[in-house]
Structures are given as C-alpha cells and as structure tokens.
C-alpha atoms as a PDB file:
ATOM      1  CA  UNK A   1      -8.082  23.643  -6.427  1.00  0.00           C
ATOM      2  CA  UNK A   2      -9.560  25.727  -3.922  1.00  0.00           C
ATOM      3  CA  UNK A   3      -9.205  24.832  -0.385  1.00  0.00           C
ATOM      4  CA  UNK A   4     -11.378  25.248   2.341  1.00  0.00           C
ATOM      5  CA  UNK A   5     -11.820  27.275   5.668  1.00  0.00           C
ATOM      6  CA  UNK A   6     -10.755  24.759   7.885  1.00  0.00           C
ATOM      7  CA  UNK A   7      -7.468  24.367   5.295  1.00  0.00           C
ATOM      8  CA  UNK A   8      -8.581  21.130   4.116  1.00  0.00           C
ATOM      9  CA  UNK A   9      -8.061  20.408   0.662  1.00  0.00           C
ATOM     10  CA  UNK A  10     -10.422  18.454  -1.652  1.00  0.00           C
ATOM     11  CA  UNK A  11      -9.277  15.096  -3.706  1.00  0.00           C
ATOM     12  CA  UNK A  12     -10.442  15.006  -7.039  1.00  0.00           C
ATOM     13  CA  UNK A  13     -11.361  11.465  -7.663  1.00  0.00           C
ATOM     14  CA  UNK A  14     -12.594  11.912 -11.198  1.00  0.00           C
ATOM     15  CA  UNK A  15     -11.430  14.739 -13.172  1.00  0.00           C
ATOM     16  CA  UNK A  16     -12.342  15.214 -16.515  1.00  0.00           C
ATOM     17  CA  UNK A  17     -11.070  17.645 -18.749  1.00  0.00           C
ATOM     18  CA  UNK A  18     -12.840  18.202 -22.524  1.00  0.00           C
ATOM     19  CA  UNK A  19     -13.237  14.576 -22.494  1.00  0.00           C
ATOM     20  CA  UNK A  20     -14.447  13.159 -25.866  1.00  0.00           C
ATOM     21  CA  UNK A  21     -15.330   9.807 -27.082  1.00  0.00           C
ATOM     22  CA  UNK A  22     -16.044   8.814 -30.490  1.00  0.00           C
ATOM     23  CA  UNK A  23     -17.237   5.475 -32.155  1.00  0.00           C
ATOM     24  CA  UNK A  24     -17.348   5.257 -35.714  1.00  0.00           C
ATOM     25  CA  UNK A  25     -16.724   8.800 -37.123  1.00  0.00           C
ATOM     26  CA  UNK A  26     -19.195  10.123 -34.920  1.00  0.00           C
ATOM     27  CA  UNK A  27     -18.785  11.724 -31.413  1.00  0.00           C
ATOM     28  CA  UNK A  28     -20.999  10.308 -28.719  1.00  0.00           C
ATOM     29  CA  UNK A  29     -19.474  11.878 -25.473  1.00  0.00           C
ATOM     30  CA  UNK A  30     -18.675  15.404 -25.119  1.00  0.00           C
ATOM     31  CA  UNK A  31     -16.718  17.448 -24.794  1.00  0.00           C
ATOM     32  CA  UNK A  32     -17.368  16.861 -20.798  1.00  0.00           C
ATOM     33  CA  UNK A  33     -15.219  18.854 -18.060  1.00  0.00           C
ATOM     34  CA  UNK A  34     -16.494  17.313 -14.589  1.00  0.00           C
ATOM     35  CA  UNK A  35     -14.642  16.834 -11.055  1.00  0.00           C
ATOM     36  CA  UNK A  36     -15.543  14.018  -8.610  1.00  0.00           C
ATOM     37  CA  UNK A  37     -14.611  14.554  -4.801  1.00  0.00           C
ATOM     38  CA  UNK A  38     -14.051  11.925  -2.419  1.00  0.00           C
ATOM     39  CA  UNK A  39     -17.059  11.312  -0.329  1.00  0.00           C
ATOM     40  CA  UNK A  40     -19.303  12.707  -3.053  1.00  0.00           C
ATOM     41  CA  UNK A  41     -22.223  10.065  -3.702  1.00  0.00           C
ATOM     42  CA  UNK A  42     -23.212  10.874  -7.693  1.00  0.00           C
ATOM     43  CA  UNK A  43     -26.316  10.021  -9.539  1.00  0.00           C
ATOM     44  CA  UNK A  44     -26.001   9.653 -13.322  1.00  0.00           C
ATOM     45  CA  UNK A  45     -29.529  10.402 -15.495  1.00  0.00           C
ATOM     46  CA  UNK A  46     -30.311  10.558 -18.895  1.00  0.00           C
ATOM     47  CA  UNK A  47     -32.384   8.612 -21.834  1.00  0.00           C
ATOM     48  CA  UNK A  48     -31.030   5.963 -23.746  1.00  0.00           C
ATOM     49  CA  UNK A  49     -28.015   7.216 -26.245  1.00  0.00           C
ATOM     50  CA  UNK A  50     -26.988  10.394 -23.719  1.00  0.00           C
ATOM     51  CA  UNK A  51     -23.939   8.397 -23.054  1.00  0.00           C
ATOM     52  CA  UNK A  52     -24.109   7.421 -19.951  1.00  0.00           C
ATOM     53  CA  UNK A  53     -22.420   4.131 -20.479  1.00  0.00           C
ATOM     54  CA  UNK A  54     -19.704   5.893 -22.684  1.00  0.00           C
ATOM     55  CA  UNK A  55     -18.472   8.123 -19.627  1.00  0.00           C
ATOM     56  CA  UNK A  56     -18.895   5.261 -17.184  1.00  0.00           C
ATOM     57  CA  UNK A  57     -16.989   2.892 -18.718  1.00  0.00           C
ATOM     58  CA  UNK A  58     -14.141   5.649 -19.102  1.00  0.00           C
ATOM     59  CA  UNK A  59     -14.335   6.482 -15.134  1.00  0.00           C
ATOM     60  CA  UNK A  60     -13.514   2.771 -15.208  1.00  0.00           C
ATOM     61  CA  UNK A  61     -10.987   2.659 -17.007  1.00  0.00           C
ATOM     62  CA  UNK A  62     -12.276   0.364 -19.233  1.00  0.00           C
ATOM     63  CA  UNK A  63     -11.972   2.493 -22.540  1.00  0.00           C
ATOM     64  CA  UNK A  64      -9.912   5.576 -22.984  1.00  0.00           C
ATOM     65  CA  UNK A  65     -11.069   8.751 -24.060  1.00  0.00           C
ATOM     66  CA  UNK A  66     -10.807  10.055 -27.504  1.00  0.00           C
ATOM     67  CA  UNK A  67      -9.863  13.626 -27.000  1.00  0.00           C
ATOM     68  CA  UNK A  68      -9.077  15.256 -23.949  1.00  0.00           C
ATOM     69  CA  UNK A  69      -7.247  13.799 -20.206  1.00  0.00           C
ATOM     70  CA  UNK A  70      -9.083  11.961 -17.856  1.00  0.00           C
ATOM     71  CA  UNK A  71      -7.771  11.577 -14.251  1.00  0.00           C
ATOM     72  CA  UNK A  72      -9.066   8.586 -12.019  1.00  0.00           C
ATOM     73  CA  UNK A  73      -7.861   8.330  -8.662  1.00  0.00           C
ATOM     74  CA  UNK A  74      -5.379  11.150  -9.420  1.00  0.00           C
ATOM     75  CA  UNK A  75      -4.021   9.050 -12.508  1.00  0.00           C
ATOM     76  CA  UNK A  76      -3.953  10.189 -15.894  1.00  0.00           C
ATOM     77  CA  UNK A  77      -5.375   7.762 -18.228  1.00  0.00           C
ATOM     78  CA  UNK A  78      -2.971   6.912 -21.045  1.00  0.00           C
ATOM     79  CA  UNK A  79       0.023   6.938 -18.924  1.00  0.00           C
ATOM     80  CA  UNK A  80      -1.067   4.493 -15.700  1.00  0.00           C
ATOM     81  CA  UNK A  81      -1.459   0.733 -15.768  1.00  0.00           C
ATOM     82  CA  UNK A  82      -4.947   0.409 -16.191  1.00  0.00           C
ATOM     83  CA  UNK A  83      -4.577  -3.172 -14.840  1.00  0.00           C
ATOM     84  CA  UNK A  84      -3.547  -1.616 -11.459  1.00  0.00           C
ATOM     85  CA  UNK A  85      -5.640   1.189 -11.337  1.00  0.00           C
ATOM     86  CA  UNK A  86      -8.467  -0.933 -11.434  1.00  0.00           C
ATOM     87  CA  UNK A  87      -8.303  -3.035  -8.124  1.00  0.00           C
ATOM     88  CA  UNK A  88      -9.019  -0.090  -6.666  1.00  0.00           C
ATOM     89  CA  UNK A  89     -12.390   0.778  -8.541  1.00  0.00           C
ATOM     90  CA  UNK A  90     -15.281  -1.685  -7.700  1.00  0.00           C
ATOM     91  CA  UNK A  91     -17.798  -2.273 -10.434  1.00  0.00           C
ATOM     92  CA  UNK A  92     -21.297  -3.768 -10.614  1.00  0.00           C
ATOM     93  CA  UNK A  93     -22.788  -3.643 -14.398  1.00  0.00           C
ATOM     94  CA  UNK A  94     -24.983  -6.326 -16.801  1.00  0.00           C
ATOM     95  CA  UNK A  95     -21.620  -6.169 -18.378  1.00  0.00           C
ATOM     96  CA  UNK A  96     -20.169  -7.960 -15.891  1.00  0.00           C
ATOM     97  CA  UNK A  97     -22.886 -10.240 -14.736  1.00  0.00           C
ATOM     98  CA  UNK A  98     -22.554 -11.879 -18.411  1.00  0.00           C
ATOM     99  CA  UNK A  99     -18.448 -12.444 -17.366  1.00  0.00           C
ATOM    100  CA  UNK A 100     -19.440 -14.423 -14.473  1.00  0.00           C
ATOM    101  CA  UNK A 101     -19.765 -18.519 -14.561  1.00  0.00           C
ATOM    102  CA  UNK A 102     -23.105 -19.200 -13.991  1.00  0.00           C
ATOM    103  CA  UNK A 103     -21.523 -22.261 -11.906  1.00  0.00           C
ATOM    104  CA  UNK A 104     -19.664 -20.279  -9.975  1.00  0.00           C
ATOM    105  CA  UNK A 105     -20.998 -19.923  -5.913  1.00  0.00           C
ATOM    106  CA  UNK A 106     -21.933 -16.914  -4.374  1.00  0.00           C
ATOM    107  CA  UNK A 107     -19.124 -17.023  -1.766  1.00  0.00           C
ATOM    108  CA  UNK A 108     -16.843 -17.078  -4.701  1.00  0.00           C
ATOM    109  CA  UNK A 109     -18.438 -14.440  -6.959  1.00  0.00           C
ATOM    110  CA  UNK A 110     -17.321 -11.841  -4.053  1.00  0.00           C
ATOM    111  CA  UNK A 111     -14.219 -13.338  -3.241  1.00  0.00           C
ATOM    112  CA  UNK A 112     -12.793 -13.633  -6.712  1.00  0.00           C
ATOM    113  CA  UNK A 113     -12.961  -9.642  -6.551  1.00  0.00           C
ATOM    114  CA  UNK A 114     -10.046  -9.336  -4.435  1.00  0.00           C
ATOM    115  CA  UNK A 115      -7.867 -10.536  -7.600  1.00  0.00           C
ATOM    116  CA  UNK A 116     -10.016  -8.682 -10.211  1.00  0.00           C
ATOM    117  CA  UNK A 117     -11.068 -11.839 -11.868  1.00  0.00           C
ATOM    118  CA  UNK A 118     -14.763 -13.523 -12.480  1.00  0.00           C
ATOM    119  CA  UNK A 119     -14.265 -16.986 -12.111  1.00  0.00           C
ATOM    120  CA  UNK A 120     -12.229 -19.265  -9.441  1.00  0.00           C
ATOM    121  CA  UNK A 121      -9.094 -21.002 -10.500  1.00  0.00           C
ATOM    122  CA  UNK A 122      -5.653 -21.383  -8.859  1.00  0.00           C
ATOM    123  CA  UNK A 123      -5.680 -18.303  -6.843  1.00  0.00           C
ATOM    124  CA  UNK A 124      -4.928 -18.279  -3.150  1.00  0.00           C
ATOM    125  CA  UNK A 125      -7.432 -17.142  -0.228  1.00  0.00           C
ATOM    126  CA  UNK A 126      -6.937 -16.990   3.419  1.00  0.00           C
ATOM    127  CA  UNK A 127      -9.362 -16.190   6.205  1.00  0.00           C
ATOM    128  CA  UNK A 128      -9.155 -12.570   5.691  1.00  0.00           C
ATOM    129  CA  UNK A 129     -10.764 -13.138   2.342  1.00  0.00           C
ATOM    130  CA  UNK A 130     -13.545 -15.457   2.912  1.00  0.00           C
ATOM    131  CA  UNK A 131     -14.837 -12.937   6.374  1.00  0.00           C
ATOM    132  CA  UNK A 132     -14.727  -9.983   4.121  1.00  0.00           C
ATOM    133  CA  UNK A 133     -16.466 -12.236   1.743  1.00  0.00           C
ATOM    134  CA  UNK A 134     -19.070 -12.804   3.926  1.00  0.00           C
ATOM    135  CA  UNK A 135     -19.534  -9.561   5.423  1.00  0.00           C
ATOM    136  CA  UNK A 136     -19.840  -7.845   2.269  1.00  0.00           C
ATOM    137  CA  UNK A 137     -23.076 -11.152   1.413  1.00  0.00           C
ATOM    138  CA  UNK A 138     -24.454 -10.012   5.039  1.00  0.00           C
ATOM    139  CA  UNK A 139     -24.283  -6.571   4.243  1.00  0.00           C
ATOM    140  CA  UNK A 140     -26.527  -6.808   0.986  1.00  0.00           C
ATOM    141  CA  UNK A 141     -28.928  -9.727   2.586  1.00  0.00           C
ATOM    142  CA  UNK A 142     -27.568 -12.565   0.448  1.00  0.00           C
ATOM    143  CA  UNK A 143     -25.767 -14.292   3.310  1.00  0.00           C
ATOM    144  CA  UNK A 144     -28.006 -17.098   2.093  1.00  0.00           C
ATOM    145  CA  UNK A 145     -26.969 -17.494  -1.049  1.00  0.00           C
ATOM    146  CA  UNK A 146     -22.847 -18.027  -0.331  1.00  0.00           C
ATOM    147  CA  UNK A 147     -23.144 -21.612  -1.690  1.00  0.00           C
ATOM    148  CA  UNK A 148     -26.160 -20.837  -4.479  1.00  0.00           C
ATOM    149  CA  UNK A 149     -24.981 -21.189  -8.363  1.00  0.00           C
ATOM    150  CA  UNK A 150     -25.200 -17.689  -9.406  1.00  0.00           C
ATOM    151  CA  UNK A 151     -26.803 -18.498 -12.627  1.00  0.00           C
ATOM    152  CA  UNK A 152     -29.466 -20.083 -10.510  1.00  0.00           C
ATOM    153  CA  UNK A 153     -30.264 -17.056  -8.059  1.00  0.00           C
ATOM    154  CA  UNK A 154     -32.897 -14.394  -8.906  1.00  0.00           C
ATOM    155  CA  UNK A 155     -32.063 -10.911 -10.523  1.00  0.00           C
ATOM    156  CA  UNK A 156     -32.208  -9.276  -7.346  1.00  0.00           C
ATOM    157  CA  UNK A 157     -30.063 -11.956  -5.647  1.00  0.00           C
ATOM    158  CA  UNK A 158     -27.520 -11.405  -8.300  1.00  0.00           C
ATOM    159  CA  UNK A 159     -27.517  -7.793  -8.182  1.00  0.00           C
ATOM    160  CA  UNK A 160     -26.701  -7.310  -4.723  1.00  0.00           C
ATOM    161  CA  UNK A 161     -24.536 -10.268  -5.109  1.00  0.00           C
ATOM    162  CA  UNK A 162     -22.575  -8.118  -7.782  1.00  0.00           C
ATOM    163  CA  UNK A 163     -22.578  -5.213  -5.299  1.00  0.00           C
ATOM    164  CA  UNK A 164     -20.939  -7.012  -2.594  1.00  0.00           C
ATOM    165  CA  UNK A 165     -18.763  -8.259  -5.344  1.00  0.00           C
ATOM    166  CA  UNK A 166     -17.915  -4.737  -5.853  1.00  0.00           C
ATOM    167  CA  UNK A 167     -16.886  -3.734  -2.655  1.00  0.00           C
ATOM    168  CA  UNK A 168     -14.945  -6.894  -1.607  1.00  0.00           C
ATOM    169  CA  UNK A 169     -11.798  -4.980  -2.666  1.00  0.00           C
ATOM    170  CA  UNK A 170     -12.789  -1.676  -0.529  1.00  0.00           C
ATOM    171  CA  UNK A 171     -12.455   0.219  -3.614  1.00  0.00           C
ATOM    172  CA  UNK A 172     -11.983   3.936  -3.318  1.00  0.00           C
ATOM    173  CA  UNK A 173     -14.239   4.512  -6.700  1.00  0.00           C
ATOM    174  CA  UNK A 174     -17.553   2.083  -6.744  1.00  0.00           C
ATOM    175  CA  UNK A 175     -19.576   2.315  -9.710  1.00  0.00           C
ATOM    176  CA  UNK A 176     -22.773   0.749 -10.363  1.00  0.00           C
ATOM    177  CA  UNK A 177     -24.400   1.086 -13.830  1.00  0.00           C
ATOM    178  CA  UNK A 178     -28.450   0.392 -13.144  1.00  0.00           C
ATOM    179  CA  UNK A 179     -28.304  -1.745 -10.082  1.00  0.00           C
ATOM    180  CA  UNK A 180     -32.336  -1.371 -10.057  1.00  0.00           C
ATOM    181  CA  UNK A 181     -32.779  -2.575 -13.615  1.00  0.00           C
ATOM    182  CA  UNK A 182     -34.971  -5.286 -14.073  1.00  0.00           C
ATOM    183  CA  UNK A 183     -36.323  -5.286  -9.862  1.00  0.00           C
ATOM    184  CA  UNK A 184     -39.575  -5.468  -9.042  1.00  0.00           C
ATOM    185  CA  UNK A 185     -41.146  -3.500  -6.412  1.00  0.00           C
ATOM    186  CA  UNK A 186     -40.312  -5.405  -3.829  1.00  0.00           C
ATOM    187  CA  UNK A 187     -36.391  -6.434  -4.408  1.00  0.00           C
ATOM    188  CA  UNK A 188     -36.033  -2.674  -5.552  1.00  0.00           C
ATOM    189  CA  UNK A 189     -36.940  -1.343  -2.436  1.00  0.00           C
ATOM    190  CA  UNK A 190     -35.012  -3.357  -0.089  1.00  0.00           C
ATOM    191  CA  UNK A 191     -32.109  -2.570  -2.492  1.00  0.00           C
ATOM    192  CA  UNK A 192     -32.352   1.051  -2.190  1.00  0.00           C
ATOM    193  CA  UNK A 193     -32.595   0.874   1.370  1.00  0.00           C
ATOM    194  CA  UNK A 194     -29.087  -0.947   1.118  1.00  0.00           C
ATOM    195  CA  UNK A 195     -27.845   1.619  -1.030  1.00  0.00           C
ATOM    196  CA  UNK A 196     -28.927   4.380   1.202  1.00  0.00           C
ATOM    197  CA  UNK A 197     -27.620   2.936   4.177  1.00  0.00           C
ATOM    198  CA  UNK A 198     -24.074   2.861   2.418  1.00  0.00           C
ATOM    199  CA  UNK A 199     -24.235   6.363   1.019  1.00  0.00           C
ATOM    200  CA  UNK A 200     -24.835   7.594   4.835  1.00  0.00           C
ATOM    201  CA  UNK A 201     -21.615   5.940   5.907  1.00  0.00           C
ATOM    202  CA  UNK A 202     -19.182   7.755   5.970  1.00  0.00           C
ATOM    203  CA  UNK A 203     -16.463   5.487   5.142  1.00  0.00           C
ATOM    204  CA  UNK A 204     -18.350   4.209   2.335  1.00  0.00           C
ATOM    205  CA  UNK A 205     -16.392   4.528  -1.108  1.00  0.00           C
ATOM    206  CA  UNK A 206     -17.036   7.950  -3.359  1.00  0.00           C
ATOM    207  CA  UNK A 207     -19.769   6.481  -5.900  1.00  0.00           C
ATOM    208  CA  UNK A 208     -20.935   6.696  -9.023  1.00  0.00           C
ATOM    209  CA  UNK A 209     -25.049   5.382 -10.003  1.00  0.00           C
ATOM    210  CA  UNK A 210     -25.980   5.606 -12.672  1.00  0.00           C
ATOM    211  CA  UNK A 211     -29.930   4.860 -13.584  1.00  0.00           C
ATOM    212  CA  UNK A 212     -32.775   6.061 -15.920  1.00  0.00           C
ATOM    213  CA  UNK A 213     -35.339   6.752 -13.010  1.00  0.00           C
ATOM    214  CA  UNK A 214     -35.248   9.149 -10.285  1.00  0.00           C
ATOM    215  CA  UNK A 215     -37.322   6.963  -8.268  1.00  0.00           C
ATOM    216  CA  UNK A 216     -33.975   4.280  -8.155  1.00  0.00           C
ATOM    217  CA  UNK A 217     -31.523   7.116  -6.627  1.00  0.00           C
ATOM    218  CA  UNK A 218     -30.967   6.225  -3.149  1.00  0.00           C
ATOM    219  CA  UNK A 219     -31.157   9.090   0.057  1.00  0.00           C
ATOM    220  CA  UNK A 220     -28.047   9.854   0.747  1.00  0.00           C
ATOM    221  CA  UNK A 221     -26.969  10.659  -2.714  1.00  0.00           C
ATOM    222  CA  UNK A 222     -25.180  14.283  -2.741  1.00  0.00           C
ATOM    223  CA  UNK A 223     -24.404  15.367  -6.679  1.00  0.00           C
ATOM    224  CA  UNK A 224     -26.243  14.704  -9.955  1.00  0.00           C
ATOM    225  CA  UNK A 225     -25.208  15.113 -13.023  1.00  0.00           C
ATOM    226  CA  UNK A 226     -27.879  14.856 -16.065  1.00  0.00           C
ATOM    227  CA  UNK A 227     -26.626  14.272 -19.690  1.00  0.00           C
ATOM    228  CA  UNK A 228     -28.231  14.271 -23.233  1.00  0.00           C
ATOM    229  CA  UNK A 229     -26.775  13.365 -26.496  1.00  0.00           C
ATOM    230  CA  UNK A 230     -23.437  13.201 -24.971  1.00  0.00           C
ATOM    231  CA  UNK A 231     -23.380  16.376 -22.982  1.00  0.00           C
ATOM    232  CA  UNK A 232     -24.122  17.810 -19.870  1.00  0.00           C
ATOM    233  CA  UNK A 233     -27.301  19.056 -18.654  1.00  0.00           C
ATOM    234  CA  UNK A 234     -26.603  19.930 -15.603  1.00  0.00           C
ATOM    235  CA  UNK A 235     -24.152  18.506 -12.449  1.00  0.00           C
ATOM    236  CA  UNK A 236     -23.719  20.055  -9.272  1.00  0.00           C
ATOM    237  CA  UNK A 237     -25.328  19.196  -5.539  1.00  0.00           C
ATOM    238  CA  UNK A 238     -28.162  17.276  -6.037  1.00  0.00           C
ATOM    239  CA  UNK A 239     -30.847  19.792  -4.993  1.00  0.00           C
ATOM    240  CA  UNK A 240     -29.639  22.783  -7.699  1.00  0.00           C
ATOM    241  CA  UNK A 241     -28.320  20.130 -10.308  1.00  0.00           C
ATOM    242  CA  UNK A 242     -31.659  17.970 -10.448  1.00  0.00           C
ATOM    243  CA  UNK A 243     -34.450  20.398 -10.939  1.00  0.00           C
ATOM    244  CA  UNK A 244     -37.719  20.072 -12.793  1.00  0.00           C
ATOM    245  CA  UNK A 245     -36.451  22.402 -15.592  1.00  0.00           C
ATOM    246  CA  UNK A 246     -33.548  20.021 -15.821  1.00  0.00           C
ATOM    247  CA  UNK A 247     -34.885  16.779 -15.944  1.00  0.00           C
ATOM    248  CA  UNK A 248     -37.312  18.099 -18.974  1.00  0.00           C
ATOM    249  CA  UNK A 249     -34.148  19.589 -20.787  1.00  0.00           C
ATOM    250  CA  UNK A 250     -32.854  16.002 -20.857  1.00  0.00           C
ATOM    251  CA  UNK A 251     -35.588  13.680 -21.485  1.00  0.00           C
ATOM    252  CA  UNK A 252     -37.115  16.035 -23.607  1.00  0.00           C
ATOM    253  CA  UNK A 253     -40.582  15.538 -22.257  1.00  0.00           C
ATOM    254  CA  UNK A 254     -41.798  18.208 -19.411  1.00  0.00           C
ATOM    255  CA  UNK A 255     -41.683  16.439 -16.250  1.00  0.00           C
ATOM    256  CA  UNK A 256     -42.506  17.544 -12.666  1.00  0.00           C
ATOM    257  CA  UNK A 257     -40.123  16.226 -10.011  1.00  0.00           C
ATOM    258  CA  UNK A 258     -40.850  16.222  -6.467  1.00  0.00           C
ATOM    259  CA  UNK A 259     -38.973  15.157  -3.167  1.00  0.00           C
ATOM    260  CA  UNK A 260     -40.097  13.445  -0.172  1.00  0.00           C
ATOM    261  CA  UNK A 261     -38.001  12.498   2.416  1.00  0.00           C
ATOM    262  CA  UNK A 262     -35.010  11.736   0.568  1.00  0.00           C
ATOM    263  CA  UNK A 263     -36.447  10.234  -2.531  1.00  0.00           C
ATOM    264  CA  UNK A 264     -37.227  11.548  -5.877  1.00  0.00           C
ATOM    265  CA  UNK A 265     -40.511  10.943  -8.044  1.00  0.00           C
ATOM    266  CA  UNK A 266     -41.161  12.550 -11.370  1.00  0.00           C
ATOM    267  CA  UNK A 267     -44.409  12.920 -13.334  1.00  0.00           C
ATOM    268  CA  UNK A 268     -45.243  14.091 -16.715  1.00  0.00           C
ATOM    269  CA  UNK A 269     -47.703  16.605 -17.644  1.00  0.00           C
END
C-alpha cells in the first residue's frame, strides 16, 4: 500500500479481494475488489437485487464470502472469531430492529450493545455504561425516549435509537443499511442532519450507508461506490465515483444528478 508524503500510511479497514457470493447455484455478488480506509465515510447505491445487502452483510461479518478473501479490520474472514471481530463493528439494519424485544426500553436497547446482544438479561452494567448510554440517546435526539418500549416508539424514534445503539460500543466500522427507509420528510431531515454532523467529526467511526436515494446521503460523506447486478459501477471519491453517467449505468434509467451544498438530488429525463 502506498504511503503518503507526509510518510503516513493508510489502514485498510475493508479490503476485498475477488469477493464472490453465491446463493443457490447462482452468483449474486461479484467478483468485487474494493479497499475501505479509516476515516473514509462511504455511500452504498444501487436498485433492488445489485447486492447491496449481500456485500454488507459480509463487511459485517455476518456471512462469509463464497470465493475470494475478505479482510475486516485487518482480519481475514475464515480464520478470525467472527464473534470477536464483531464488537468492534456497530450495526443499524431492519434486520436487527426485528431482533429487538419490543418490551425492551430505550436506555437498554443502546446499552445492551456494549455486550453484542438485543435483549437485557443477567449482564452487568456500571456507570460508564448507562452515561455512554445516554450520550449516544442525546446525540441522536431520543434522550426522551430512554424509558419508552421500543416497540411503542415511532420509525424515526427507533431508527436513531438503533444508531445510537450502534455506536454505544465506539465501533471502528459502523454500518447502517437504509437508516432513511420508511422517514417522512420531516424525521428524514433531522436524521440526516445527525448523520452529517457525525461524518464531519473527525473521530467519528469509518462508515458504511448504504441507501437507494441520493437525496438520503448525508454531507460529509467522502466515497461512493454504485453497484448493479452484483458488480461495481463505479467507487472512488464521491465527486468522480457518483456522476450522472454513473447513476444511469446502474439504475438503468437516465438520470440527471445535481449537488447543492453538500446534498445530492437526481431527476429523470
């Protein structure tokens, strides 16, 4: 890996190398060679079937590649305790909404994070736990909701409940899989705005979002990488990687994408 003028050199947090994935006889994913840096905030676009999910769920360790090594966190899938690895990724995905007791508080739905579990049992907090806890609920505007059922809060509530869920561990890897899904205007706004704010700290996790819409991709975001039918489009910084040519190439329908401060809007024609 190449290392820069100031001698510095790059950590690959995802690397990918002719990764393949295939479910019943057929191959869904790849082959995909792609490289994740730390501090790199990437979007994830593409229609329904491109395999989005597939190569998310892989970054998380949650299946293994068919064909081909995948690295997370400089750890070679197939030979690393996946079970360790993973308190050290934070997720937020519907997947995981459906794990969590709809009984279970919203104080507890963060805390539980720190032992990589969805629902509160015999483990042991201290204080630590429960201000992280908190700060994370403050951080997302759901301070409110610490001692709400989750199964009774509203789909914004429980996304950015999930997000602070996510980073209760303070995860090197966070990955969120369509945290705008299902918003309306209002609660999608005020969630980007969030999301923003965390991909212009510095010391915020390297990231992975992946959505359908430009519209949902938060300023601040620095790579894109655009998929169809299992392979890649296009990746790279955001501004060469998520072009108007692109986008067309992997919806299949000619779009025109424009920028405005920081945000992305796209419109057919």
């Amino acid at each position: 890996m190449a290392v820069d003028q100031v001698g510095f050199t790059p950590v690959s947090v995802i690397d990918f190398n002719e990764v393949c994935l295939t479910r019943g006889g057929r191959q869904i994913l790849g082959p995909i060679t792609w490289q994740v840096e730390e501090g790199q905030r990437w979007v994830i676009l593409g229609p329904n079937g491109a395999g989005k999910t597939s190569l998310i769920a892989i970054a998380a360790t949650l299946i293994h590649p068919t064909k081909g090594q995948a690295r997370v966190l400089a750890e070679l899938l197939g030979r690393v305790d996946v079970f360790e690895l993973r308190h050290r990724i934070g997720l937020s995905s519907a997947a995981l909404t459906d794990r969590i007791p709809p009984d279970e508080c919203g104080l507890d739905v963060v805390m539980t994070a720190s032992w990589a579990v969805t629902g509160r049992w015999q483990e042991v907090y201290d204080l630590w736990d429960e201000s992280r806890a908190l700060g994370m609920l403050s951080l997302f505007g759901v301070s409110q909701n610490r001692d709400q059922k989750f199964g009774s809060m509203s789909e914004g509530e429980r996304k950015r409940i999930q997000i602070a869920r996510a980073l209760m561990p303070d995860p090197e890897l966070l990955i969120l899989d369509e945290p705008a899904a299902g918003l309306d205007l209002g609660a999608r706004e005020d969630l980007l705005t969030r999301l923003s704010g965390l991909a212009h700290d510095p010391a915020a996790p390297t990231s992975l979002l992946v959505t359908h819409h430009v519209e949902e991709i938060p300023s601040g975001s620095t790579h894109a990488l655009l998929l169809r039918e299992g392979a890649i489009v296009a990746a790279g910084p955001i501004e060469q990687a998520l072009t108007s040519e692109s986008i067309s190439q992997a919806f299949g329908v000619k779009i025109n994408l424009t920028q405005e401060n920081g945000r992305w809007f796209a419109r057919a024609f």
